[in-house]
N, C-alpha and C. Protein backbone atom coordinates (compact mmCIF):
# COMPACT_ATOMS: atom_id res chain seq x y z
N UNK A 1 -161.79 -117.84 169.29
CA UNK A 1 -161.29 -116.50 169.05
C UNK A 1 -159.88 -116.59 168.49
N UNK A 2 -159.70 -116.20 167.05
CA UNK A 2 -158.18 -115.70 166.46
C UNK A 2 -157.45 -115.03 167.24
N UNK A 3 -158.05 -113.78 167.41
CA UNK A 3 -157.41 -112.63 167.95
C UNK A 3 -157.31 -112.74 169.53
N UNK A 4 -155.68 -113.19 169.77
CA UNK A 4 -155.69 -112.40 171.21
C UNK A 4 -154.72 -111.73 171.78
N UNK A 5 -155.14 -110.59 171.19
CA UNK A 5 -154.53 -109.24 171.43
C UNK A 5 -155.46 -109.41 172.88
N UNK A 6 -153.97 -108.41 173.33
CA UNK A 6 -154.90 -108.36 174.97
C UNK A 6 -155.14 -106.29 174.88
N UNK A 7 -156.67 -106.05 175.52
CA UNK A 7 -157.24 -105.08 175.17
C UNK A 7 -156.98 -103.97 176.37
N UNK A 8 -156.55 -102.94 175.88
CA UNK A 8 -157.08 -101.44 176.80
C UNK A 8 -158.36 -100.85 176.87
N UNK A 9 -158.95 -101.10 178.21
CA UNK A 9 -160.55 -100.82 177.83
C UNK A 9 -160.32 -99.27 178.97
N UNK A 10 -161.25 -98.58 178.26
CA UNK A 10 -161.16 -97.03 179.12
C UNK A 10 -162.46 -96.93 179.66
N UNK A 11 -162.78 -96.66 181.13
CA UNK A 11 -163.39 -96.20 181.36
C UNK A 11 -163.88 -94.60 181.68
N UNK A 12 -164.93 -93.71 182.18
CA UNK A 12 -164.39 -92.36 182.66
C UNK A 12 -163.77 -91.92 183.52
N UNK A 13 -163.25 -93.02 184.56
CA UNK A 13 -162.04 -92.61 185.25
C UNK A 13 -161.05 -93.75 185.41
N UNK A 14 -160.94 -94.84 184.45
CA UNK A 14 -160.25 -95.70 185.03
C UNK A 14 -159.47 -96.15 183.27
N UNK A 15 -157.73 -96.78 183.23
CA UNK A 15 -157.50 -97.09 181.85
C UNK A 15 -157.41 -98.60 182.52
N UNK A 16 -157.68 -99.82 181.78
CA UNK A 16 -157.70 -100.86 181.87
C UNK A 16 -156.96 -101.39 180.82
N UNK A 17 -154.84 -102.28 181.55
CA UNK A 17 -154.55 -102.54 181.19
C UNK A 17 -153.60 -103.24 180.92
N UNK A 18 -153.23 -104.13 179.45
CA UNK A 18 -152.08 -105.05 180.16
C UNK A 18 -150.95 -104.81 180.95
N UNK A 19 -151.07 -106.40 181.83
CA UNK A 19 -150.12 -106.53 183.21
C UNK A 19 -148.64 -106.40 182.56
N UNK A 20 -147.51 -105.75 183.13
CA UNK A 20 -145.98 -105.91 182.92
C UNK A 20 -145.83 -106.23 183.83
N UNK A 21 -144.34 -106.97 184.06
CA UNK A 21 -143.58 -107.10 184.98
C UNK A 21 -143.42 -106.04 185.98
N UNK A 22 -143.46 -104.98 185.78
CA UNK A 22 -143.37 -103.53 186.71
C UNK A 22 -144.55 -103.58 187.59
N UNK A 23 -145.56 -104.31 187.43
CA UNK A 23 -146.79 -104.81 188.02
C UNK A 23 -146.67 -105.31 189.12
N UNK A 24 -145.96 -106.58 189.15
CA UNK A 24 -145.60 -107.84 190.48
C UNK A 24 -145.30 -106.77 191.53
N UNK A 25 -144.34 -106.19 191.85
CA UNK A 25 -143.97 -106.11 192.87
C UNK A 25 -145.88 -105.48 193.86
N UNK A 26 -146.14 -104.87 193.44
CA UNK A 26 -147.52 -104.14 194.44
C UNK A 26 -148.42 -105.39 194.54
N UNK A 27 -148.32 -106.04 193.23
CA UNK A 27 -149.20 -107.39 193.22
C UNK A 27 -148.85 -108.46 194.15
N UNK A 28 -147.64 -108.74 194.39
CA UNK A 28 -147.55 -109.66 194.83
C UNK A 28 -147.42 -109.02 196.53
N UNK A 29 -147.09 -107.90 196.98
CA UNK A 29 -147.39 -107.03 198.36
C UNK A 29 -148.83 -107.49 198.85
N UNK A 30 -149.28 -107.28 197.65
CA UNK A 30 -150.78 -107.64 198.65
C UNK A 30 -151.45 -109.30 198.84
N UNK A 31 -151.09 -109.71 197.99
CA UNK A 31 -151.08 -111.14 198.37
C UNK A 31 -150.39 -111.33 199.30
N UNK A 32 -149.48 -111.31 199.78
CA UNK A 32 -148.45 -111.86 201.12
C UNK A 32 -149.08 -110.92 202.25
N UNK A 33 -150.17 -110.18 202.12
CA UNK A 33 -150.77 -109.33 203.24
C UNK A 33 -151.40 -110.16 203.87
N UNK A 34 -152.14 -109.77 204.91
CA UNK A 34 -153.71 -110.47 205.34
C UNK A 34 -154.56 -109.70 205.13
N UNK A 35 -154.83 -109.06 203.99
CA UNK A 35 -156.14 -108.45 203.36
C UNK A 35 -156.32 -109.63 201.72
N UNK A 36 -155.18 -110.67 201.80
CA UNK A 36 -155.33 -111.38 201.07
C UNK A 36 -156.06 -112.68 201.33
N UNK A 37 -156.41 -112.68 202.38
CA UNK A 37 -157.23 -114.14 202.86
C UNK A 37 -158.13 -114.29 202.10
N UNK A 38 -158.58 -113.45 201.58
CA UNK A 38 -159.81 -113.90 200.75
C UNK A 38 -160.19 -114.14 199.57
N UNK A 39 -158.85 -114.18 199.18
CA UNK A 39 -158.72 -114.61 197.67
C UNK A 39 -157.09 -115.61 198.00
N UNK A 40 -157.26 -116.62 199.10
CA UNK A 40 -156.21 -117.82 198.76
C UNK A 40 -155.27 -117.54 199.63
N UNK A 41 -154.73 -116.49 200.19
CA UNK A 41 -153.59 -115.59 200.90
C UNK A 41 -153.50 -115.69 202.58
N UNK A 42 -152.46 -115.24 202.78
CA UNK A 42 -151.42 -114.45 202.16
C UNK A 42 -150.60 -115.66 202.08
N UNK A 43 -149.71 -115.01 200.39
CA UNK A 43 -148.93 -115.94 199.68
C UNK A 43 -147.56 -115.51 199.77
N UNK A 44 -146.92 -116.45 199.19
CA UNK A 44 -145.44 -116.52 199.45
C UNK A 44 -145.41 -115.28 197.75
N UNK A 45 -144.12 -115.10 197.70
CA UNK A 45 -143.50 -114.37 196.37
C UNK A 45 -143.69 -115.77 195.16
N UNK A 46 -143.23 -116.21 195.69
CA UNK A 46 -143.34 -117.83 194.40
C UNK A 46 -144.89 -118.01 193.46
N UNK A 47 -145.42 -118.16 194.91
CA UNK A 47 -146.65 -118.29 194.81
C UNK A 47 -147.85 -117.33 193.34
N UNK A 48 -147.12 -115.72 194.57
CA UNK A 48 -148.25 -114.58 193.75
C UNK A 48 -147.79 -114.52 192.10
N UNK A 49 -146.42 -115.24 192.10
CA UNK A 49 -145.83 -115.10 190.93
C UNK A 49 -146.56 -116.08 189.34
N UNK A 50 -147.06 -117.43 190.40
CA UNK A 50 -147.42 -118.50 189.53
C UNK A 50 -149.32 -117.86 189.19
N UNK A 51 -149.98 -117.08 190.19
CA UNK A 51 -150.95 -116.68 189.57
C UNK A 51 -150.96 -115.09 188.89
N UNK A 52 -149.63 -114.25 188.78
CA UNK A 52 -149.22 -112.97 188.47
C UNK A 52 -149.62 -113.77 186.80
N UNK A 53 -148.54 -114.98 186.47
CA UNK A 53 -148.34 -115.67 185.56
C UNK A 53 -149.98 -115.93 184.50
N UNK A 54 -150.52 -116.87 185.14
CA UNK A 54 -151.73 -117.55 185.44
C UNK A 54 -152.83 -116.64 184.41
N UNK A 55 -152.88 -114.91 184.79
CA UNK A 55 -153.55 -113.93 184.28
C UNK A 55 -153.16 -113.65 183.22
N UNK A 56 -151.81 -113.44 183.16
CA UNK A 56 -151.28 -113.53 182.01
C UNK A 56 -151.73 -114.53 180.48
N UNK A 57 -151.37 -115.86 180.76
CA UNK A 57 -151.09 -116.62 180.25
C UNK A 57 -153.12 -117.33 179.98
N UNK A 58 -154.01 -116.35 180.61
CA UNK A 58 -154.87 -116.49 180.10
C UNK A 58 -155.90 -116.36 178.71
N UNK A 59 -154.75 -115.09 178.81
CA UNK A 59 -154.90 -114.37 177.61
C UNK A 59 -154.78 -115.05 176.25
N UNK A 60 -153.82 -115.89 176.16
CA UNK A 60 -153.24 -116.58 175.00
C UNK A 60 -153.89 -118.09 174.99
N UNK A 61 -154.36 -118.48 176.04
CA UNK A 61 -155.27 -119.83 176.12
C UNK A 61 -157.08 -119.49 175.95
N UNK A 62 -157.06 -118.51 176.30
CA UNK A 62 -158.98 -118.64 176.84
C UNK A 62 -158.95 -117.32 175.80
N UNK A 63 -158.32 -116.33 175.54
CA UNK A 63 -158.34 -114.57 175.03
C UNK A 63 -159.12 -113.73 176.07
N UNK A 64 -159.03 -114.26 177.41
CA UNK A 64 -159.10 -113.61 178.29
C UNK A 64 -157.94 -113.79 179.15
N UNK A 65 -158.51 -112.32 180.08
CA UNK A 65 -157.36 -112.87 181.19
C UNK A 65 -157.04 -111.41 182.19
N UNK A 66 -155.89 -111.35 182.53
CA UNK A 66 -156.27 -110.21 184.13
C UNK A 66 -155.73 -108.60 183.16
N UNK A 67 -155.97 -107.79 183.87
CA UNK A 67 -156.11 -106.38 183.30
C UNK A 67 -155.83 -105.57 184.62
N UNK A 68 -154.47 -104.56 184.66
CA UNK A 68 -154.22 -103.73 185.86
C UNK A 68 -155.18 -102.40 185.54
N UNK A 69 -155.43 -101.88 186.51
CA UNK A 69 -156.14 -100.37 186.55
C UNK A 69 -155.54 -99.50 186.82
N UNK A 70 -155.49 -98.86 186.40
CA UNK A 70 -154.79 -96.90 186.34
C UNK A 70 -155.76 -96.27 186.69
N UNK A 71 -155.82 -95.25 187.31
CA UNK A 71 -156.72 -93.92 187.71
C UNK A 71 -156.31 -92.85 186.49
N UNK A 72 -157.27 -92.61 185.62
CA UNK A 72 -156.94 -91.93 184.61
C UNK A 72 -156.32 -90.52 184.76
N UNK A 73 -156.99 -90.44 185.92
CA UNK A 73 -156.30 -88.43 186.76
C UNK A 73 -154.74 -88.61 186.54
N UNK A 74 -154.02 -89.71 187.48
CA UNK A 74 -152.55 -89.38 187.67
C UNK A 74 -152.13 -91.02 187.27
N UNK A 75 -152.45 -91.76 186.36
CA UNK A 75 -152.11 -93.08 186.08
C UNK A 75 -151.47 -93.89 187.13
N UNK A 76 -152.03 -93.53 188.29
CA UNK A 76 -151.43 -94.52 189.32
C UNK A 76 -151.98 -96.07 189.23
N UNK A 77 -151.33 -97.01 189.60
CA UNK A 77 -152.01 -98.27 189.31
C UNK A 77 -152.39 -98.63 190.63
N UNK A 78 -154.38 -99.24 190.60
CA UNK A 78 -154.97 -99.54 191.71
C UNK A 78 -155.25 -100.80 191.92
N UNK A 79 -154.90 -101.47 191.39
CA UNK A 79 -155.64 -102.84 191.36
C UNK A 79 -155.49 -103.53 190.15
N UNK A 80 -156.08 -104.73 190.33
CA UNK A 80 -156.29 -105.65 189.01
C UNK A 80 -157.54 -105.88 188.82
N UNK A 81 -157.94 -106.50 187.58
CA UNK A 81 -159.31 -107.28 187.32
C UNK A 81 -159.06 -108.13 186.49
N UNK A 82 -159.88 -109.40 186.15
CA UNK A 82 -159.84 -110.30 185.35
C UNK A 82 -160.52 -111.42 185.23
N UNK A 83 -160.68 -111.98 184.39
CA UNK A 83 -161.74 -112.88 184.12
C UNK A 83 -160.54 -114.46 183.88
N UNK A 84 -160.54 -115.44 184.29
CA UNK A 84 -159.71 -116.36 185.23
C UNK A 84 -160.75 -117.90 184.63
N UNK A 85 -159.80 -118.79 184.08
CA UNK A 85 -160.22 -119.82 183.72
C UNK A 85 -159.06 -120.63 184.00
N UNK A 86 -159.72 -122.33 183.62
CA UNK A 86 -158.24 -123.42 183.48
C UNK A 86 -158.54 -124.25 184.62
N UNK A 87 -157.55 -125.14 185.25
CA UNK A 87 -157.67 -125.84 186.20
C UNK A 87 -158.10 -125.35 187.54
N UNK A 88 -157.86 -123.74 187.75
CA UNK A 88 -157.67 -123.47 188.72
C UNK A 88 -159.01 -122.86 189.58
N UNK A 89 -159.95 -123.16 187.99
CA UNK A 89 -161.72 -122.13 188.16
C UNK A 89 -162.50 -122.94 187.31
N UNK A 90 -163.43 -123.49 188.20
CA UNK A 90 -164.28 -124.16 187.13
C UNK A 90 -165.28 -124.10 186.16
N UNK A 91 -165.24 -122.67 186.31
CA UNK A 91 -166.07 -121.56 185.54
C UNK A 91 -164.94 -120.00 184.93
N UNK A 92 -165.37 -119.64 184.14
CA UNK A 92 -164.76 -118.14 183.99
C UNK A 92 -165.10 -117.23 185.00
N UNK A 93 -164.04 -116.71 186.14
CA UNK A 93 -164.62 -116.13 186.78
C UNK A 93 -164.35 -114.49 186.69
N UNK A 94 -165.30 -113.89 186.81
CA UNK A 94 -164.96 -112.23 187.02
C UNK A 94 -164.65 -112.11 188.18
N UNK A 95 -163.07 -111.48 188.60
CA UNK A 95 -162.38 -110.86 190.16
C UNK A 95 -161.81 -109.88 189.99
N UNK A 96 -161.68 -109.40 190.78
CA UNK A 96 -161.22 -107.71 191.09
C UNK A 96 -160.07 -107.75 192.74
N UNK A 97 -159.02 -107.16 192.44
CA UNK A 97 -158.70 -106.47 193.91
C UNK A 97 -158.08 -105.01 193.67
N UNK A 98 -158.28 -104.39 194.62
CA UNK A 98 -157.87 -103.35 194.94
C UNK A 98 -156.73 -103.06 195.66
N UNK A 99 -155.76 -102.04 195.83
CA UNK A 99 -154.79 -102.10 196.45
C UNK A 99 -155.29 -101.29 197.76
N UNK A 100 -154.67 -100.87 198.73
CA UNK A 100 -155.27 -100.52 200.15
C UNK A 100 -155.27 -99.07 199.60
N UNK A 101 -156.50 -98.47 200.37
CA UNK A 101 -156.37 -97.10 199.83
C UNK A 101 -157.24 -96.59 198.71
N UNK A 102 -157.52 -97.70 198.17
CA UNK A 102 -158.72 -97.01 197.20
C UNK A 102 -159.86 -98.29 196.63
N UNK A 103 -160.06 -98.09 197.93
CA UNK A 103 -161.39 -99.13 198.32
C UNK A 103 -162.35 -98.34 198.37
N UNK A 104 -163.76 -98.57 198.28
CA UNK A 104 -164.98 -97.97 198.88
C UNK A 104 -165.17 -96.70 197.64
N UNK A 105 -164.85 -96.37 196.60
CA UNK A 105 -164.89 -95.00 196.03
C UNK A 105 -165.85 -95.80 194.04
N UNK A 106 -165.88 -97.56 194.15
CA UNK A 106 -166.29 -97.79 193.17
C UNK A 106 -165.21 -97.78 191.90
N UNK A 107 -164.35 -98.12 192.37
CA UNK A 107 -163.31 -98.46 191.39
C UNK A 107 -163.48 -99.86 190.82
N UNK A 108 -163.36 -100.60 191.99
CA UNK A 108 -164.12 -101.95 191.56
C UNK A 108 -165.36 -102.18 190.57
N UNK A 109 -165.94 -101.71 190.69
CA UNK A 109 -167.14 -101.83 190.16
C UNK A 109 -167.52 -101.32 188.87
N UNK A 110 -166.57 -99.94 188.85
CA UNK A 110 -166.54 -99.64 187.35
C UNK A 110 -165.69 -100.35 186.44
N UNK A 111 -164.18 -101.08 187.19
CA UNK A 111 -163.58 -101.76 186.22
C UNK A 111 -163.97 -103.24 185.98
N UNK A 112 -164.60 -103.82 187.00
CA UNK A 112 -165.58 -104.84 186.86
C UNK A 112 -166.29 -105.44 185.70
N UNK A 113 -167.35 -104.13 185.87
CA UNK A 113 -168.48 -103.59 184.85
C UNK A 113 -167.83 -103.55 183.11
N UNK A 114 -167.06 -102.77 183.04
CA UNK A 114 -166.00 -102.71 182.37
C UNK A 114 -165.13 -104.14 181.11
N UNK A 115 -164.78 -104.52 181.95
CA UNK A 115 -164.25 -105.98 181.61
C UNK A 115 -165.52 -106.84 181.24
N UNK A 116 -166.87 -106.65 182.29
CA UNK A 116 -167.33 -108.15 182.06
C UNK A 116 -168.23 -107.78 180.87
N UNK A 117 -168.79 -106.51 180.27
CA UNK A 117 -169.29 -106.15 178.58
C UNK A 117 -168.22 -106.23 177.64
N UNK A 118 -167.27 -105.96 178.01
CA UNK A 118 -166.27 -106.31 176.80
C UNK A 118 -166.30 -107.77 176.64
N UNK A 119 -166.37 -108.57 177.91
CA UNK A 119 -166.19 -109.85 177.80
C UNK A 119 -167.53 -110.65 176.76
N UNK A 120 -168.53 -110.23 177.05
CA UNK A 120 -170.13 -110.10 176.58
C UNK A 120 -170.00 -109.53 175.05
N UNK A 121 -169.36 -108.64 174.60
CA UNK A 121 -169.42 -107.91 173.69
C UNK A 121 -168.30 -108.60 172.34
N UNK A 122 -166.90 -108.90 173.13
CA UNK A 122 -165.64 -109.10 172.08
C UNK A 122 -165.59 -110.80 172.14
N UNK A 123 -166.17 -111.61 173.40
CA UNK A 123 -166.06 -112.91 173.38
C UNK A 123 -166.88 -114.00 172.96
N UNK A 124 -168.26 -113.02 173.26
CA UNK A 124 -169.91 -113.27 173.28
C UNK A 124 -170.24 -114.37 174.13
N UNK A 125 -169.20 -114.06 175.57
CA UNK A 125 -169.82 -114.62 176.92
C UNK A 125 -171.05 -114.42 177.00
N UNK A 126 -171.88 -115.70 178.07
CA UNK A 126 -173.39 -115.16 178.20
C UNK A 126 -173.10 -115.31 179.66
N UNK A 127 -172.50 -116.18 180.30
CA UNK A 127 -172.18 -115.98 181.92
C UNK A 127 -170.73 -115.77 182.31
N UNK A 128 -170.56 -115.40 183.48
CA UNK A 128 -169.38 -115.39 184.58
C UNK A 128 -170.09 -115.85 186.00
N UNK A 129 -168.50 -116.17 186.64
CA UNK A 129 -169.06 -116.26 187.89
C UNK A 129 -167.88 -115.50 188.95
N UNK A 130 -168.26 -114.85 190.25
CA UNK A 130 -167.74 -114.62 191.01
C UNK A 130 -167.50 -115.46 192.40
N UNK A 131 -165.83 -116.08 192.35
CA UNK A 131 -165.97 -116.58 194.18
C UNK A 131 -165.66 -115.89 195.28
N UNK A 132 -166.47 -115.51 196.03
CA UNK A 132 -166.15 -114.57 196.86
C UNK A 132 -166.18 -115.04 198.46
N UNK A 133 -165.08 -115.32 199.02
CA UNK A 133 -164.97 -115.73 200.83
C UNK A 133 -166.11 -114.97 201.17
N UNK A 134 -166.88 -115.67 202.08
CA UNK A 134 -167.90 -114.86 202.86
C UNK A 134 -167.88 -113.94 203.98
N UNK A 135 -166.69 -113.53 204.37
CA UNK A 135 -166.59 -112.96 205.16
C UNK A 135 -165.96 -111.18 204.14
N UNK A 136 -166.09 -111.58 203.01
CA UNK A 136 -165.64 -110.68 201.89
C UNK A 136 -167.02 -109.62 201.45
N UNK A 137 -167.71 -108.70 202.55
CA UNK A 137 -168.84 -108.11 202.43
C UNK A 137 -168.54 -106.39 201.09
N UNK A 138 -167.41 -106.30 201.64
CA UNK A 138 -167.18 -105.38 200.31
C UNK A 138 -167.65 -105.87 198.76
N UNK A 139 -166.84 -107.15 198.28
CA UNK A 139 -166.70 -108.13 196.99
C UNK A 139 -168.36 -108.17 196.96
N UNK A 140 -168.74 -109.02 197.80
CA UNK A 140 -170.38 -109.17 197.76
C UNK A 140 -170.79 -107.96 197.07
N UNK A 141 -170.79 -106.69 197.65
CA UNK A 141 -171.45 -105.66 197.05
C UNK A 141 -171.21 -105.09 196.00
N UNK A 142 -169.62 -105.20 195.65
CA UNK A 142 -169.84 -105.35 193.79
C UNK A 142 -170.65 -105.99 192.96
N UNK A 143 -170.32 -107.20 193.60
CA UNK A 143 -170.78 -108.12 192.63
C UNK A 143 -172.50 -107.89 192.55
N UNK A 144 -173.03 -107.44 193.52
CA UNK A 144 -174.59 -107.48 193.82
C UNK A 144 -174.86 -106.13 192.66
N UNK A 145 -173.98 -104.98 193.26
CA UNK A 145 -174.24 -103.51 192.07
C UNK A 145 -173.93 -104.30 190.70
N UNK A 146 -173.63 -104.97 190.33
CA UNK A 146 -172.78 -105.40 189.06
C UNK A 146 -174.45 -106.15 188.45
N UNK A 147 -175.43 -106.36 189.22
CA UNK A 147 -176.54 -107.21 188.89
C UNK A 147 -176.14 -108.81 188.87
N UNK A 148 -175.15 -109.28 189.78
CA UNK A 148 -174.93 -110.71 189.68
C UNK A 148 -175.58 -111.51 191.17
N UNK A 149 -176.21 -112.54 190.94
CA UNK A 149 -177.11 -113.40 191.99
C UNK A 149 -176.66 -114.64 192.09
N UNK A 150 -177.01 -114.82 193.72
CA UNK A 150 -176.34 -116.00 194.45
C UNK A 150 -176.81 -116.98 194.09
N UNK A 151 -175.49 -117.73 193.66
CA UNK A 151 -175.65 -119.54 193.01
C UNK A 151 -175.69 -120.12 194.03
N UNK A 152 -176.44 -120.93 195.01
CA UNK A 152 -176.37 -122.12 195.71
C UNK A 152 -175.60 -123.29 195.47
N UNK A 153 -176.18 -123.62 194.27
CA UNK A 153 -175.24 -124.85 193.52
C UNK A 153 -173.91 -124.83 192.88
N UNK A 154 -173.37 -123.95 192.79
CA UNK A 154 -172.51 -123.81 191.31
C UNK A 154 -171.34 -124.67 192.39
N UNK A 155 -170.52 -125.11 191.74
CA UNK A 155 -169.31 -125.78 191.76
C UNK A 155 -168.44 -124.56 192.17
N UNK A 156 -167.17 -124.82 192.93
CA UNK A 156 -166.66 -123.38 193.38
C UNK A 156 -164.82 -124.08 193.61
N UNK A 157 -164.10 -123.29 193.63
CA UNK A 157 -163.04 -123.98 193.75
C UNK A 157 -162.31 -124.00 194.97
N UNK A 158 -163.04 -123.27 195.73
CA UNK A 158 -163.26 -123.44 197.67
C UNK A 158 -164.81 -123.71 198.61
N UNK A 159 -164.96 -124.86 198.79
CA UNK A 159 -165.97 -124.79 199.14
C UNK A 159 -166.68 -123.88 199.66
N UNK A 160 -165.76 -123.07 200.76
CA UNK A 160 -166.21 -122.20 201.53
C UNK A 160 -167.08 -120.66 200.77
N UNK A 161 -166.31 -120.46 199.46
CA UNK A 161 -166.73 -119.37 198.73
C UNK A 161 -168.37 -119.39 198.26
N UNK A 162 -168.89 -118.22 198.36
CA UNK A 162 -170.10 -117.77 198.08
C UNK A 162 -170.03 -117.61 196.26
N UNK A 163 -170.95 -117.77 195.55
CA UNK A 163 -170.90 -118.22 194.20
C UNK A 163 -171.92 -117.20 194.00
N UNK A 164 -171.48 -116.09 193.04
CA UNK A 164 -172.47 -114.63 192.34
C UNK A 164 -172.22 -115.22 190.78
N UNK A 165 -173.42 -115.15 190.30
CA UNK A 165 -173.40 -115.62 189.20
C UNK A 165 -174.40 -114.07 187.99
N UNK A 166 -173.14 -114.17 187.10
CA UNK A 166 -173.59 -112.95 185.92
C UNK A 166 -174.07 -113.21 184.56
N UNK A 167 -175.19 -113.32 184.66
CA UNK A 167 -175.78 -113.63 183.71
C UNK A 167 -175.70 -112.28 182.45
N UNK A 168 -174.96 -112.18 181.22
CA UNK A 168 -175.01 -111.33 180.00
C UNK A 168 -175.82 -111.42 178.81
N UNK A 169 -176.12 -110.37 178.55
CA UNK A 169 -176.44 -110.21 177.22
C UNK A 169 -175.30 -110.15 176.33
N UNK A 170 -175.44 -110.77 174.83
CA UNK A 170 -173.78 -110.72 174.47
C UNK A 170 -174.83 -109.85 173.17
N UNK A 171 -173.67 -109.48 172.34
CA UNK A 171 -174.10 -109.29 171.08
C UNK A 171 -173.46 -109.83 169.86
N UNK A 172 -174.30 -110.31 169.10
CA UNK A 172 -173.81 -111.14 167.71
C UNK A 172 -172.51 -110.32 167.05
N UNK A 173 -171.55 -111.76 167.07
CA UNK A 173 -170.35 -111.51 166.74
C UNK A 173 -170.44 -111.70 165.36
């Protein structure tokens, strides 16, 4: 891929879009939480900073990479999503978090959804994968609405993580 412009994807209630610096601070709040255990956490400031980075800097290596969410009603920012490669994933993975508070309403799932056809559509991905801690029954159920099925085998970059695997249709680029 030439082009990597990093993209604003809209959904009907959600704008999907690049991370600023004005970002970190909520980002890196919830990593240093313990609602972060399940994605590596809770992290130091240093830390959330080197994968704040990480999403970023995906963009310009892979032309993917992480995407904040706005609620299109009052542009508040809810979360992140992103599709995550490099040393750190041994697959492209599709992840999502949410910030506290606007869980359970399918935000996830639409910006999910969202990202991983664009990804299918502008990259002409045919898979992703999701790692999800098992004790992470929310994540599971995205990923399950999302139509993605449990890998037994796949390689994971915590053993412990449960492996949802998304199989796409892409379309000719």
């Amino acid at each position: 891929m030439n082009d990597r412009s990093i993209p604003t994807l809209q959904t009907q209630r959600l704008a999907l879009r690049p991370m600023t610096e004005a970002d970190f601070p909520a980002y890196a709040a919830l990593l240093a939480s313990p609602r972060s255990g399940g994605f590596g956490g809770p992290l130091s400031r240093k830390q959330a900073w080197g994968l704040f980075c990480h999403d970023i800097a995906c963009w310009s290596l892979f032309g993917h990479g992480g995407l904040m969410i706005d609620r299109r009603t009052d542009g508040l920012c809810i979360g992140q999503v992103g599709i995550s490669h490099g040393p750190l994933f041994p697959e492209k993975e599709l992840g999502w978090l949410l910030y506290e508070g606007n869980e359970g309403q399918g935000y996830a799932t639409e910006a999910a959804r969202s990202l991983r056809d664009w990804a299918a559509q502008a990259l002409g991905v045919s898979e992703l994968v999701s790692y999800i801690a098992p004790d992470n029954a929310a994540s599971v159920a995205v990923a399950e609405r999302l139509g993605a099925v449990r890998d037994l085998v796949a390689d994971r970059p915590d053993p412990n993580d449960l492996v949802y695997r998304h199989r796409l249709t892409t379309a000719p680029r």
